[in-house]
C-alpha atoms as a PDB file:
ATOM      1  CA  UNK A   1      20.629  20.748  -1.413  1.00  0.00           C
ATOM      2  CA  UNK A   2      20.105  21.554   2.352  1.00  0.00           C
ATOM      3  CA  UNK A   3      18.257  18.652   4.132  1.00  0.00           C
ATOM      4  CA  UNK A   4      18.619  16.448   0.854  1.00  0.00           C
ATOM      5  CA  UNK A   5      20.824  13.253   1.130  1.00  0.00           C
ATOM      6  CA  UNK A   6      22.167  11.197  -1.501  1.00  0.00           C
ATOM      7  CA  UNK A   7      22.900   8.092  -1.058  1.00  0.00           C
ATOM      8  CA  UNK A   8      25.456   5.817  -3.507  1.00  0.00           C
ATOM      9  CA  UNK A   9      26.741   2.570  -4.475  1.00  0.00           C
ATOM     10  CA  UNK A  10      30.166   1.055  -4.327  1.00  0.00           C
ATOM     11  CA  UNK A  11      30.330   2.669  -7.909  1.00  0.00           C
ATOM     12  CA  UNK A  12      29.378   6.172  -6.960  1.00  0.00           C
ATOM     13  CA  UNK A  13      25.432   5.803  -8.489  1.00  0.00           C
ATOM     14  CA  UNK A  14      23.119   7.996  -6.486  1.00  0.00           C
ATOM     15  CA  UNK A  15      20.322   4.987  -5.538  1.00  0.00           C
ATOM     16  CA  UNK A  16      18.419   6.537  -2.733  1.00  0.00           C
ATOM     17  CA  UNK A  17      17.716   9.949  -0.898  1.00  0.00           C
ATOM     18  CA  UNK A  18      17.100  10.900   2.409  1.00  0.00           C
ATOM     19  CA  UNK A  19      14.879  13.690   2.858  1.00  0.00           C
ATOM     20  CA  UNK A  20      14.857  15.575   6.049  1.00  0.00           C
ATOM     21  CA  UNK A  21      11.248  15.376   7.461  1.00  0.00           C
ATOM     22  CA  UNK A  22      11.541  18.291  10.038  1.00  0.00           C
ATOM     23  CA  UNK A  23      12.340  20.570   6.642  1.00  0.00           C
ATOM     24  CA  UNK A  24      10.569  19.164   3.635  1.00  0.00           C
ATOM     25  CA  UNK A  25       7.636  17.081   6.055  1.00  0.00           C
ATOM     26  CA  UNK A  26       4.241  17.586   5.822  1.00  0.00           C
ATOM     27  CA  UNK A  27       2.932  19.235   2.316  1.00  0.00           C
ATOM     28  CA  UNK A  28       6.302  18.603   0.296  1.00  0.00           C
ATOM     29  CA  UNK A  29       6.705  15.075   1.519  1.00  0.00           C
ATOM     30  CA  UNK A  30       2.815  14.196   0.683  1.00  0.00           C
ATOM     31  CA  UNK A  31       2.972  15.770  -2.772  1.00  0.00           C
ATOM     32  CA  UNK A  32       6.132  13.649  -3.305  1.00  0.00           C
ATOM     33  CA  UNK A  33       4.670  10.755  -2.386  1.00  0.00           C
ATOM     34  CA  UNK A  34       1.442  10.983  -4.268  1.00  0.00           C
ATOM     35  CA  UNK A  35       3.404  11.819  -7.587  1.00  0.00           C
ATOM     36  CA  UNK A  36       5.036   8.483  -7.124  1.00  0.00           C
ATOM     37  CA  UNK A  37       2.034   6.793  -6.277  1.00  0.00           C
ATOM     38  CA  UNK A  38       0.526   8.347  -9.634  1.00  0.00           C
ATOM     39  CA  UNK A  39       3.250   7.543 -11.812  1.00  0.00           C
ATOM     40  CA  UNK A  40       3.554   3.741 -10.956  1.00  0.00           C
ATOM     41  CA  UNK A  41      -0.424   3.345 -11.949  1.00  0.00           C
ATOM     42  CA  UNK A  42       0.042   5.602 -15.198  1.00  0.00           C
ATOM     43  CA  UNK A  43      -0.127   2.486 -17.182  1.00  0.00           C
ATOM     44  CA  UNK A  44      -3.371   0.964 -15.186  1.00  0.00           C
ATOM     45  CA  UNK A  45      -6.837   0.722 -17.023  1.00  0.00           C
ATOM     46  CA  UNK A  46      -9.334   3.356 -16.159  1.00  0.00           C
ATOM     47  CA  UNK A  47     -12.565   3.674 -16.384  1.00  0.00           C
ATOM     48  CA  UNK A  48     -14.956   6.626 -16.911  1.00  0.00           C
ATOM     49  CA  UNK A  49     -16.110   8.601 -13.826  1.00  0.00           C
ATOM     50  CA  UNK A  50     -19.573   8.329 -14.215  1.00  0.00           C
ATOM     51  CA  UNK A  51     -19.343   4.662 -14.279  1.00  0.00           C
ATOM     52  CA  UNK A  52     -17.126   4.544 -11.162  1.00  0.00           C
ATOM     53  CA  UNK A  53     -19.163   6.646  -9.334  1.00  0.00           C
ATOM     54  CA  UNK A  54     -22.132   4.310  -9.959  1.00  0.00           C
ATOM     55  CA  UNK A  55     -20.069   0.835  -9.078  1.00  0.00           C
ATOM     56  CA  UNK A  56     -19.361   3.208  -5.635  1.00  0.00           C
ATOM     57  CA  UNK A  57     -23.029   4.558  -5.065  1.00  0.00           C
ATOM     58  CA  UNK A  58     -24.314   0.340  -5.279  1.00  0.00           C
ATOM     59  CA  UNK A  59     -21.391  -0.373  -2.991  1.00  0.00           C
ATOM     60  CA  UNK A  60     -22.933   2.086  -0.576  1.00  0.00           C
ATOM     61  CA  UNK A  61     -19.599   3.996  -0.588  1.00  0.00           C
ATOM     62  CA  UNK A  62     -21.468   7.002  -1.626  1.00  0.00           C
ATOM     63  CA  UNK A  63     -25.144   8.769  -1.156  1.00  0.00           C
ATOM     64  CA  UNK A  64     -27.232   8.015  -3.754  1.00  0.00           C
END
């Protein structure tokens, strides 16, 4: 893929990527990013939005 770079082990494994920011940058690269960042907390607790909109409104996060 054009402006996509595999990277590989001794063995020939694909371990990383290099992605060329001039190309994918900006709106490709963030959405990227943020499905990573989603997928490593898939397994965290959560808790109900009305109840963490309430622990940020008495943090003063927030306007009442």
């Amino acid at each position: 893929m054009d402006g996509i770079l595999y990277l590989t082990d001794k063995n020939n494994k694909k371990r990383f990527v290099q992605i060329d920011i001039d190309k994918y940058g900006g709106e490709y690269l963030e959405d990227l990013i943020d499905g990573l960042i989603a997928d490593s907390r898939k397994d965290e607790e959560s808790i109900p939005f009305n109840e963490a909109m309430e622990k940020l409104k008495k943090a003063g996060k927030l306007d009442e």
